[in-house]
C-alpha atoms as a PDB file:
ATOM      1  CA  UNK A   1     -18.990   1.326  -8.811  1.00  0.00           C
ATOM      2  CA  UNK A   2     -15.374   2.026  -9.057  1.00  0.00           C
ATOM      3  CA  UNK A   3     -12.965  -0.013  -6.424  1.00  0.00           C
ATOM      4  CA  UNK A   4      -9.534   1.283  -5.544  1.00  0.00           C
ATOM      5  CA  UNK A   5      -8.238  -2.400  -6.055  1.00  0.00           C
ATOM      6  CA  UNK A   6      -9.036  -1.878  -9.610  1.00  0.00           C
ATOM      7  CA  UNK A   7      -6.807   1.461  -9.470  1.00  0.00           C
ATOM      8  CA  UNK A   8      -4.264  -0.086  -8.249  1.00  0.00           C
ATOM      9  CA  UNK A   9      -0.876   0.200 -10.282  1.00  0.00           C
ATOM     10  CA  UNK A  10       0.405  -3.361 -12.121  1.00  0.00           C
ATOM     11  CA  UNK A  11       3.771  -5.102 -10.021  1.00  0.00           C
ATOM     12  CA  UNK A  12       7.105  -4.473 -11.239  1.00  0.00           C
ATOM     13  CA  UNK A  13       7.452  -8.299 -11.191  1.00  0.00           C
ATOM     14  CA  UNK A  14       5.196 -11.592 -10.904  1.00  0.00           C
ATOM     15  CA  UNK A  15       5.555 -13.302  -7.486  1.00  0.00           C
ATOM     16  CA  UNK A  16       3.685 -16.551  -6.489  1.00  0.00           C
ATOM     17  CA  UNK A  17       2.470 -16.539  -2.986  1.00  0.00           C
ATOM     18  CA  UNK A  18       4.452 -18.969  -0.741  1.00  0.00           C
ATOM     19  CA  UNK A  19       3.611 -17.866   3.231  1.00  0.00           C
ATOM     20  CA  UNK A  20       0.174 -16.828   4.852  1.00  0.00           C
ATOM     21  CA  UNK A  21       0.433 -15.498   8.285  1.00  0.00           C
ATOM     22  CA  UNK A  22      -2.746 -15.772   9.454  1.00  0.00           C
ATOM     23  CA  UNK A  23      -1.927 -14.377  13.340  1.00  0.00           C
ATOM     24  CA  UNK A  24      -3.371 -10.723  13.963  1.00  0.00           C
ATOM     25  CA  UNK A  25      -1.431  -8.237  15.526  1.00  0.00           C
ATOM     26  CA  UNK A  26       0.139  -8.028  19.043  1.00  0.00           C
ATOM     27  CA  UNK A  27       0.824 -12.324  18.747  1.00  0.00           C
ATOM     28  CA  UNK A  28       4.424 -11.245  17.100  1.00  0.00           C
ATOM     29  CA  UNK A  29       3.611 -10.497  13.518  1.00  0.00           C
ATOM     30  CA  UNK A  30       6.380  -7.890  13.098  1.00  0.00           C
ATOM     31  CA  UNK A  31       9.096 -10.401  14.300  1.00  0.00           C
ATOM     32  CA  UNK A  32       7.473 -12.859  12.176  1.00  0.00           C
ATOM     33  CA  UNK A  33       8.002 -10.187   9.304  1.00  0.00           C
ATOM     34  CA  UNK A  34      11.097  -9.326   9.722  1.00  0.00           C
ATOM     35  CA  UNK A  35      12.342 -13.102   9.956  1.00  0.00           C
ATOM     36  CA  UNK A  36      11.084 -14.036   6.776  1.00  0.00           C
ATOM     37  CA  UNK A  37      12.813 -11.083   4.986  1.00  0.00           C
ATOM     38  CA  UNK A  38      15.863 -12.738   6.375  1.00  0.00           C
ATOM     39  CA  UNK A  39      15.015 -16.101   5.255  1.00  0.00           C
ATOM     40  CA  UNK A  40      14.535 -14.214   1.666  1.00  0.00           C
ATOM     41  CA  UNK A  41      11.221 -13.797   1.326  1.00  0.00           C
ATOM     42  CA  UNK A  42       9.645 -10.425   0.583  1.00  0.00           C
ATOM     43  CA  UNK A  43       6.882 -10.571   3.047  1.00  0.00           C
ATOM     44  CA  UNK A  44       3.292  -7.967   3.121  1.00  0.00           C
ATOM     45  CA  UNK A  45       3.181  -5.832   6.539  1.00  0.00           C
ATOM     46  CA  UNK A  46       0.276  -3.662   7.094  1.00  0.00           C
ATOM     47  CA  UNK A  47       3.316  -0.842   7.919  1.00  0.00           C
ATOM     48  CA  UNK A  48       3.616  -1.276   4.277  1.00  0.00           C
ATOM     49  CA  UNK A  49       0.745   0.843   3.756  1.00  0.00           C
ATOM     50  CA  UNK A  50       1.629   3.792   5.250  1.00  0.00           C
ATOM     51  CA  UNK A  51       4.175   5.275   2.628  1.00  0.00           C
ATOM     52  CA  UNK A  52       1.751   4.547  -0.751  1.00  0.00           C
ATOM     53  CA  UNK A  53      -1.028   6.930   0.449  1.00  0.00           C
ATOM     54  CA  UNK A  54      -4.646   6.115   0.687  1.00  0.00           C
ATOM     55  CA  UNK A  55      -5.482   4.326  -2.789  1.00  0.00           C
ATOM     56  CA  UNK A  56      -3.831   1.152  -1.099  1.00  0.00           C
ATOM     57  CA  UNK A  57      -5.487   1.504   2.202  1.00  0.00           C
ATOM     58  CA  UNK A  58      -8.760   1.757   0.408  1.00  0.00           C
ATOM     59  CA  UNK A  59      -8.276  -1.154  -1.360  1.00  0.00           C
ATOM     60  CA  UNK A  60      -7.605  -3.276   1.901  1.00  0.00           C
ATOM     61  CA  UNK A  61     -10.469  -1.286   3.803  1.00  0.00           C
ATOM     62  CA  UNK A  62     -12.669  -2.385   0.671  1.00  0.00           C
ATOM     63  CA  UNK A  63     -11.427  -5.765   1.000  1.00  0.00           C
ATOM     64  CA  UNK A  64     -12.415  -6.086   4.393  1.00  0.00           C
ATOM     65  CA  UNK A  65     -15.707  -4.242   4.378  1.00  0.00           C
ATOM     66  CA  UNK A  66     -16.886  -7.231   1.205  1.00  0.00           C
ATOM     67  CA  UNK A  67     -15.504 -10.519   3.770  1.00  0.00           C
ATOM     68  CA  UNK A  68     -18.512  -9.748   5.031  1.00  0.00           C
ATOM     69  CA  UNK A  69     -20.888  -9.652   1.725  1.00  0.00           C
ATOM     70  CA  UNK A  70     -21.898 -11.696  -0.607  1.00  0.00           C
ATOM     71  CA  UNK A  71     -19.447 -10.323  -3.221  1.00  0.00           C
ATOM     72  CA  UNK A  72     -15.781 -11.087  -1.659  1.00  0.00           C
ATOM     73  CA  UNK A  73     -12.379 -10.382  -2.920  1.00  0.00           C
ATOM     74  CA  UNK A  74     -11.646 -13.615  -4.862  1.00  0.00           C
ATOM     75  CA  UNK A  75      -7.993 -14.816  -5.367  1.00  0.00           C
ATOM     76  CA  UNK A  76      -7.494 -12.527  -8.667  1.00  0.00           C
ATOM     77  CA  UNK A  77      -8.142  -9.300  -6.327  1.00  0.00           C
ATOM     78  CA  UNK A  78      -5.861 -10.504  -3.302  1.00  0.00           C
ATOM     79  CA  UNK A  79      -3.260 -11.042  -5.726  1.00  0.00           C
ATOM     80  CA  UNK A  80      -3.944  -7.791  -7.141  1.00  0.00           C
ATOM     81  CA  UNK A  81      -3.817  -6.435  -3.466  1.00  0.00           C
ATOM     82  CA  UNK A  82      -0.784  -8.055  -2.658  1.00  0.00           C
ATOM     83  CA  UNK A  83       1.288  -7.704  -6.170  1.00  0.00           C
ATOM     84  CA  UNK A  84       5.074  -8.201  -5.710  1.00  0.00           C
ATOM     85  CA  UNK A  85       5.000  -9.791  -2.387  1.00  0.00           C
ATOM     86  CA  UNK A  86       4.831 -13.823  -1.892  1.00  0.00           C
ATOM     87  CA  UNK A  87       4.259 -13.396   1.939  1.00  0.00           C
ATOM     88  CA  UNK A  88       1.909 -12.046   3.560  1.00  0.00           C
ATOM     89  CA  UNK A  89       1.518 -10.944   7.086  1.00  0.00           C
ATOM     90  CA  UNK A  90      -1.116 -10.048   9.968  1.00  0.00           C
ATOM     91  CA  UNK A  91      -3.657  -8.812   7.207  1.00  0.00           C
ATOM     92  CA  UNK A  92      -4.999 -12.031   6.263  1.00  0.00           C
ATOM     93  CA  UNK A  93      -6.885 -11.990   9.619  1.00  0.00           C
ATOM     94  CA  UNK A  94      -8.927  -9.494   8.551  1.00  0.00           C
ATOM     95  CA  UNK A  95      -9.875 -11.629   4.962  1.00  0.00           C
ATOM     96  CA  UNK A  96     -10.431 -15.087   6.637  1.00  0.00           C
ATOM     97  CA  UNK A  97     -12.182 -17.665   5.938  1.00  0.00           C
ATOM     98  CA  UNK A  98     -11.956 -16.432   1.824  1.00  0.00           C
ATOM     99  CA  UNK A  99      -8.129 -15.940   2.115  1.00  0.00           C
ATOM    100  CA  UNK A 100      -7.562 -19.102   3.490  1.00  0.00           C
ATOM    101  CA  UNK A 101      -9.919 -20.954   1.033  1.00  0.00           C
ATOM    102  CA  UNK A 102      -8.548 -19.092  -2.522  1.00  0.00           C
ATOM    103  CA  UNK A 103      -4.968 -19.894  -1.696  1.00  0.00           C
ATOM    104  CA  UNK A 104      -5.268 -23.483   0.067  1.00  0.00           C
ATOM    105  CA  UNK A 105      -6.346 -24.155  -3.612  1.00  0.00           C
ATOM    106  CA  UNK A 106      -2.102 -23.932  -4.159  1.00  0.00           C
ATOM    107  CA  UNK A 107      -0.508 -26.680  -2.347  1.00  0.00           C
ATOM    108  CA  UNK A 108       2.666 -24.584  -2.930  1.00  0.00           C
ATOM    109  CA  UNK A 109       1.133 -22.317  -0.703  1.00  0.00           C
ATOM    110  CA  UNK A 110       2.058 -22.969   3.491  1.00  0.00           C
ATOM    111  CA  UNK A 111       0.655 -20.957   6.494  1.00  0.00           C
ATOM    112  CA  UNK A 112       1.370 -19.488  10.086  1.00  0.00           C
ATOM    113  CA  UNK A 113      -0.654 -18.806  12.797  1.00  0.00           C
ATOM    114  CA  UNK A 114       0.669 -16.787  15.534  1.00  0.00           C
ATOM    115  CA  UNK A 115      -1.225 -16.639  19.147  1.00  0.00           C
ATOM    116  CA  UNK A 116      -1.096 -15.953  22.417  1.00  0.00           C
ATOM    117  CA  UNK A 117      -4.296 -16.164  25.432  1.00  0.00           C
ATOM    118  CA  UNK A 118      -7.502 -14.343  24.094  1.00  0.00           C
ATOM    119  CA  UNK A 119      -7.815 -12.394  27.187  1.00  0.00           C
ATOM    120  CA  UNK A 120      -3.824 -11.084  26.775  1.00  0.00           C
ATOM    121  CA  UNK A 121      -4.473 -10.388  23.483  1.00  0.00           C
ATOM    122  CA  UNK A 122      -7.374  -8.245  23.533  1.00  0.00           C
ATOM    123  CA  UNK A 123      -6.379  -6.175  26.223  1.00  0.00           C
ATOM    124  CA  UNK A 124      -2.945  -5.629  24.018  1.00  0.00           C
ATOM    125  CA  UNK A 125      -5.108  -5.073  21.037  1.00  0.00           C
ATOM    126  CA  UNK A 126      -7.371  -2.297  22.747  1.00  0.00           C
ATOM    127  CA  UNK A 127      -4.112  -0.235  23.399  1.00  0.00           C
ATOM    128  CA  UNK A 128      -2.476  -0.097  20.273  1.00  0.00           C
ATOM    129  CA  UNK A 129      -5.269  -0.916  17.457  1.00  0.00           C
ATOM    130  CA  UNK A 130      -8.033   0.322  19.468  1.00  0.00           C
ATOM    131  CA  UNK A 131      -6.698   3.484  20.888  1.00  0.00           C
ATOM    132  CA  UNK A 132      -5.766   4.853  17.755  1.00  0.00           C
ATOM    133  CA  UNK A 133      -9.176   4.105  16.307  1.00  0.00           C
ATOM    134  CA  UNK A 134     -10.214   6.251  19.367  1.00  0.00           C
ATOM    135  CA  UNK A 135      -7.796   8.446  18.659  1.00  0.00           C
ATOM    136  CA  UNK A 136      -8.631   9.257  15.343  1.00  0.00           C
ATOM    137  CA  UNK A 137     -12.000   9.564  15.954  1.00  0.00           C
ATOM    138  CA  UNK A 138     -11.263  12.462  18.709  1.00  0.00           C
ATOM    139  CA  UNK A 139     -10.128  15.902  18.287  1.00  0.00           C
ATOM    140  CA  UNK A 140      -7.565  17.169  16.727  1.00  0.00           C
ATOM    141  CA  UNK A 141      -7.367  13.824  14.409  1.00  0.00           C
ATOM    142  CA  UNK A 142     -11.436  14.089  13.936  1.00  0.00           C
ATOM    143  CA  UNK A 143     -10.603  17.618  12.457  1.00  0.00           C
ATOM    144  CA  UNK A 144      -7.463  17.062  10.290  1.00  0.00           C
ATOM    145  CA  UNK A 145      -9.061  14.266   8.502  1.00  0.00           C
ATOM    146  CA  UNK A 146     -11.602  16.747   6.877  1.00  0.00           C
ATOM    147  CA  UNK A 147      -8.305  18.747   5.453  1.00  0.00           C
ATOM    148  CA  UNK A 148      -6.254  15.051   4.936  1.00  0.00           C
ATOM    149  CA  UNK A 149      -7.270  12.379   2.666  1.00  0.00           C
ATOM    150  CA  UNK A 150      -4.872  10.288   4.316  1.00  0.00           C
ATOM    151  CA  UNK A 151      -5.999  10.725   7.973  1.00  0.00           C
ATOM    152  CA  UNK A 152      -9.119  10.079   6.644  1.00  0.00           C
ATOM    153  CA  UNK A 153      -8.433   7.258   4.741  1.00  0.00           C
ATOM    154  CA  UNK A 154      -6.537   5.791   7.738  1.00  0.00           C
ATOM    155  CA  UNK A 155      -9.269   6.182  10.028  1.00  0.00           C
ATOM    156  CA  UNK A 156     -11.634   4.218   7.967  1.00  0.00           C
ATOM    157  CA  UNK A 157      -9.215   1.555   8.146  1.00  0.00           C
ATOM    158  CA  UNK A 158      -8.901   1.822  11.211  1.00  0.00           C
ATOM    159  CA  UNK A 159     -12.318   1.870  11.665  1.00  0.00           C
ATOM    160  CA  UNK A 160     -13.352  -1.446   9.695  1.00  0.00           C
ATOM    161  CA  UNK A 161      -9.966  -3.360  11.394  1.00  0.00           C
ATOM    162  CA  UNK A 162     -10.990  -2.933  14.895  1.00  0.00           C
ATOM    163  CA  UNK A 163     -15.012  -3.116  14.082  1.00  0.00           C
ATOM    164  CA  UNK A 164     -13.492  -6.932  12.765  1.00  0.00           C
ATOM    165  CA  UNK A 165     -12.765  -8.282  16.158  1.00  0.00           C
ATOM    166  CA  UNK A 166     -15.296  -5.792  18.302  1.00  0.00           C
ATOM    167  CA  UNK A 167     -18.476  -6.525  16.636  1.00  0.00           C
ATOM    168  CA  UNK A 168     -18.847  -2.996  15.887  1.00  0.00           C
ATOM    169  CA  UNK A 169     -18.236  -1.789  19.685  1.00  0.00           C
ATOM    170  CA  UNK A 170     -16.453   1.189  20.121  1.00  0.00           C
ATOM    171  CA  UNK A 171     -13.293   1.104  22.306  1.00  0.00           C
ATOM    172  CA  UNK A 172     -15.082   3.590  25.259  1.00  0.00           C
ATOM    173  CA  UNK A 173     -18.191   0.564  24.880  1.00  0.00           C
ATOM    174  CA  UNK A 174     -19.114  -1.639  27.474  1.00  0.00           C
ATOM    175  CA  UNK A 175     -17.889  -5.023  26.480  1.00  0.00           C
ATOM    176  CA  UNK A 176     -15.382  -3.711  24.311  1.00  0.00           C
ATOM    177  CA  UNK A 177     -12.510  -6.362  25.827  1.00  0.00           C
ATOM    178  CA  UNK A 178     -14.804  -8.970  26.058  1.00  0.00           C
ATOM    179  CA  UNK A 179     -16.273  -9.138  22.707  1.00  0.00           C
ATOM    180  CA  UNK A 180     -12.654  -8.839  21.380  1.00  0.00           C
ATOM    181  CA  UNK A 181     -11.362 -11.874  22.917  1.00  0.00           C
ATOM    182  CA  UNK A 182     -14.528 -13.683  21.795  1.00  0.00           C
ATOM    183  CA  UNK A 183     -14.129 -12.908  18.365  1.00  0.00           C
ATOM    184  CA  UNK A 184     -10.356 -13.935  18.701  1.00  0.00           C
ATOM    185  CA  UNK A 185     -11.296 -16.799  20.363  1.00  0.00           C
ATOM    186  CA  UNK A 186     -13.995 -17.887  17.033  1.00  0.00           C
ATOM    187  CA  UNK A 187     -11.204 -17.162  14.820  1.00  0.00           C
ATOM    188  CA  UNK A 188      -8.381 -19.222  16.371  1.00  0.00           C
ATOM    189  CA  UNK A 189     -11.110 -22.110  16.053  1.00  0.00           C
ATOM    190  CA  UNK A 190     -11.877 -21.861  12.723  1.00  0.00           C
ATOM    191  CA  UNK A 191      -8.955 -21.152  11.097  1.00  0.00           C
ATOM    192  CA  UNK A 192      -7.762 -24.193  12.660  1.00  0.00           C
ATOM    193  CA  UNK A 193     -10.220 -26.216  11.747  1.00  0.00           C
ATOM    194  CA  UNK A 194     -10.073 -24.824   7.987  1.00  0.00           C
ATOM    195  CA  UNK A 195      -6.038 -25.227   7.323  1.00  0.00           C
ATOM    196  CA  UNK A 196      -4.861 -28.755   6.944  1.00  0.00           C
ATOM    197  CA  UNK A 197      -2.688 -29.608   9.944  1.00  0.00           C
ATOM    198  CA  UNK A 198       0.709 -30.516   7.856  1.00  0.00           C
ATOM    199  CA  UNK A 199      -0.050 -27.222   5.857  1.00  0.00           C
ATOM    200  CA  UNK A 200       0.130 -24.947   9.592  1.00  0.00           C
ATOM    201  CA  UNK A 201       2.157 -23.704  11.622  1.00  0.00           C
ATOM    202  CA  UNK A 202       1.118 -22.645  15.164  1.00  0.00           C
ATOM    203  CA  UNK A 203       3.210 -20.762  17.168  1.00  0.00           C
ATOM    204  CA  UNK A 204       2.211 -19.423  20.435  1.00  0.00           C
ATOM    205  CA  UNK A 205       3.340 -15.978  22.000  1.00  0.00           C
ATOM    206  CA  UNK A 206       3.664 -16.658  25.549  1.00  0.00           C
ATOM    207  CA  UNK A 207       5.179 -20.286  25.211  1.00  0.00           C
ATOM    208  CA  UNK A 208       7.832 -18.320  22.697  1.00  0.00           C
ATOM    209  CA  UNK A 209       8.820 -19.450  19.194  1.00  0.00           C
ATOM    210  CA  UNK A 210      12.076 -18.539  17.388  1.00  0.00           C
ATOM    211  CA  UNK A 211      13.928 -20.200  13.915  1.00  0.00           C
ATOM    212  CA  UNK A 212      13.954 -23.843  15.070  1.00  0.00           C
ATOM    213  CA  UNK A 213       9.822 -24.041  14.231  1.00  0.00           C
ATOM    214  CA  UNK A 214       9.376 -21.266  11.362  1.00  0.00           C
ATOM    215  CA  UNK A 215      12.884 -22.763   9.243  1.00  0.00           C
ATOM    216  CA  UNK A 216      11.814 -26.651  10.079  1.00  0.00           C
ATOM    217  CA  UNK A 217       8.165 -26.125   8.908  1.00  0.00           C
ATOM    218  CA  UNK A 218       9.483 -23.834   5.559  1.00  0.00           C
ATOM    219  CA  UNK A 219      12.448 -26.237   5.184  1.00  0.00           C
ATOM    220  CA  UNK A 220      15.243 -23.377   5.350  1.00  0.00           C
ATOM    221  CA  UNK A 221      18.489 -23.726   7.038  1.00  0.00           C
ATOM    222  CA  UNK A 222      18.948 -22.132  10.476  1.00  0.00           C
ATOM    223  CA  UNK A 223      20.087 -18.340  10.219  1.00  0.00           C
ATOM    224  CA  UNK A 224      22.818 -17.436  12.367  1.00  0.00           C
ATOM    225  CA  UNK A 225      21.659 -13.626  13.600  1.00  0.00           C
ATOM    226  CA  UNK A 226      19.152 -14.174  16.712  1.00  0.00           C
ATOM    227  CA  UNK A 227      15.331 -14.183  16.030  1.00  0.00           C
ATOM    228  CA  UNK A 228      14.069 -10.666  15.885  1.00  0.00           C
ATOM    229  CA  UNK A 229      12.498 -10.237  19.009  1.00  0.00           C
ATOM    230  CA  UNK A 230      10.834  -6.356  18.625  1.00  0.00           C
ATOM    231  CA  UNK A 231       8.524  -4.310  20.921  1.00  0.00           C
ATOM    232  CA  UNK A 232       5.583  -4.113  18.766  1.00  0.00           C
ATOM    233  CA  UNK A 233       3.699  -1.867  21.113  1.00  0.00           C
ATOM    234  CA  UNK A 234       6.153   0.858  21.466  1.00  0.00           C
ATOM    235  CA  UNK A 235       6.877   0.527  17.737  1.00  0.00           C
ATOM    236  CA  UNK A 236       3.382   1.489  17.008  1.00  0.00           C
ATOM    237  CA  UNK A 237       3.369   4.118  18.738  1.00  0.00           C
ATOM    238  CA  UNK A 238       6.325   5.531  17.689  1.00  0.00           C
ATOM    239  CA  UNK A 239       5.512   4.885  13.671  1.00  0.00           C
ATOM    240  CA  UNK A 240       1.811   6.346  14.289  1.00  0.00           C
ATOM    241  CA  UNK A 241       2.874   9.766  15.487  1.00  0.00           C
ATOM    242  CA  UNK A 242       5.474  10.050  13.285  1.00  0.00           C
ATOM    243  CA  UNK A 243       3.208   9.143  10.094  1.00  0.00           C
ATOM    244  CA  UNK A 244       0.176  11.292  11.975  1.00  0.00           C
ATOM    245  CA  UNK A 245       2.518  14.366  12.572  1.00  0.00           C
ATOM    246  CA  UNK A 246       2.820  15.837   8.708  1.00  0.00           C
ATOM    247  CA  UNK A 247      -0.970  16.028   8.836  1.00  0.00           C
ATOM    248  CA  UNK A 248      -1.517  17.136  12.232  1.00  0.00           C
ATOM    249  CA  UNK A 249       0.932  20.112  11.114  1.00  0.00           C
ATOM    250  CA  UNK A 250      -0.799  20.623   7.647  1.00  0.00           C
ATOM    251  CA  UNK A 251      -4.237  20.957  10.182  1.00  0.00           C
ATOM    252  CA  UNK A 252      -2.499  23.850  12.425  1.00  0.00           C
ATOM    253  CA  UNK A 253      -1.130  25.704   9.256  1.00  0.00           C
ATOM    254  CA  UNK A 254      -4.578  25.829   7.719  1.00  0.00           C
ATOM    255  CA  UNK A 255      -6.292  27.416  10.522  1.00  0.00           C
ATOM    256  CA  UNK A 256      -3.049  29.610  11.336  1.00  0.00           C
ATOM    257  CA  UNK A 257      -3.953  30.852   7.870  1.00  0.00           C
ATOM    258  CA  UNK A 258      -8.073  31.221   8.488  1.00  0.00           C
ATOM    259  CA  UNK A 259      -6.928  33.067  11.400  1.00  0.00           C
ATOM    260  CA  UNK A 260      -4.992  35.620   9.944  1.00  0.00           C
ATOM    261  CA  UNK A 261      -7.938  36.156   7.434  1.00  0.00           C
ATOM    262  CA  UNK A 262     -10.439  36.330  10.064  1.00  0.00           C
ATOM    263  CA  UNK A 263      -8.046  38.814  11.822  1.00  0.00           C
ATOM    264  CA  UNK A 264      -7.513  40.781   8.936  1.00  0.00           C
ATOM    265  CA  UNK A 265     -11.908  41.019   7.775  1.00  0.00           C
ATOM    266  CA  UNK A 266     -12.001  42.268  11.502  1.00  0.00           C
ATOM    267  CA  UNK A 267      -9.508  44.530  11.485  1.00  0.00           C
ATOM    268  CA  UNK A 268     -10.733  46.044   8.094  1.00  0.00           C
ATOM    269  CA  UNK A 269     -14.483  45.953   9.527  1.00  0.00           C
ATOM    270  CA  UNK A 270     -13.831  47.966  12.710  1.00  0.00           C
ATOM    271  CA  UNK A 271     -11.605  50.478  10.699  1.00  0.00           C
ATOM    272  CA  UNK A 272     -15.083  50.610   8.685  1.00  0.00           C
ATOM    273  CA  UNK A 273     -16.884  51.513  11.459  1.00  0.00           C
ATOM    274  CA  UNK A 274     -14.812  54.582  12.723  1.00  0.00           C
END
């Protein structure tokens, strides 16, 4: 069966991977992101998705789907997934434990957890992850992904990211919250328990983190510029209705058109029947 991680285009150039984040979203992943671009690293977002179009979103929805199977990615596919980048961010959560376990095989190779309380973070979780899942899934997003591969593409992602933490539970379930912050709560465990202490970083949300930890533990010099500090929630927001808009548009242009055909067959069949 074809795989879109086999369609994938080659990298421009070879990078070895030197930084997993392993923290999911909403525990400060985007700061995280943006401070090792300043430290000079060229670090994977899951935003970086979103202007490639859906062969790359299929790949990571394929990659997450098989974490579950008996046939997982294995370290030639993630570094297939993630060609060109030698960081990657947020979307190892989603791959764990087999992400963890193909690259600990590099000592080279360091990573980060980010976290905050279980019960913060799924509540933070269910309204930004979660309610565009629901979103998506309602109308008119549950209509314009029949007329945009995209949409539709980013649905299933969606779809298979939130379906990670909930257990399969839809965000309108009972339990929704709750099985969230359990799953969250399994995963902080055992990625702890799988990473070798002086190979981790752990850096929690609500006690705040900044340069001092991230350049100590990757042994860079202090930058001057203040730690990005970035409101991740209204950020996604923002990004998702601008990236939704273009097909929500496409959607209403369509059916404009069907209407003025359907208009136009009535028009025509009542001048018939004069």
């Amino acid at each position: 069966m074809s795989r879109a991680v086999d369609k994938l285009p080659a990298p421009a150039e070879e990078r070895p991977m030197k930084v997993i984040g392993l923290g999911p979203s909403r525990t400060g992943t985007l700061g995280l992101w943006q401070a090792l671009k300043t430290l000079g690293y060229k670090p994977f977002h899951i935003s970086e998705l979103l202007p490639y179009g859906f062969q790359q979103m299929r790949a990571l929805q394929e990659a997450i789907i098989a974490n579950d199977t008996d046939k997982p990615f294995g370290r030639g596919e993630f570094d297939k997934l993630f060609a060109g980048y030698d960081c990657i961010v947020e979307s190892p959560c989603y791959l764990c434990p087999n992400i963890v376990t193909e690259y600990l095989e590099d000592p080279k190779v360091k990573f980060i957890l980010t976290e905050r309380t279980p019960e913060s973070w799924a509540k933070s979780i269910a309204g930004s992850l979660g309610a565009y899942h629901a979103k998506l899934a309602q109308p008119p997003l549950s209509v314009v992904r029949y007329f945009d591969s995209f949409v539709w593409e980013l649905r299933a992602l969606f779809k298979a990211m939130t379906h990670r933490w909930s257990g399969g539970l839809e965000p309108s379930d009972p339990g929704f919250k709750d099985a969230m912050a359990k799953s969250y709560t399994e995963y902080l465990t055992s990625v702890k328990a799988l990473v070798p202490p002086e190979r981790l970083l752990v850096l929690n949300l609500e006690k705040g983190f900044g340069w001092e930890e991230i350049c100590t533990f990757l042994g860079h010099e202090v930058p001057e510029e203040p730690y990005p500090r970035i409101n991740a929630m209204a950020d996604f927001h923002v990004a998702a209705e601008i990236v939704l808009a273009p097909a929500v548009k496409k959607t209403m242009r369509i059916f404009s058109s069907a209407g003025v055909v359907l208009a136009g067959v009535a028009i025509w069949y009542w001048q018939r029947r004069r």
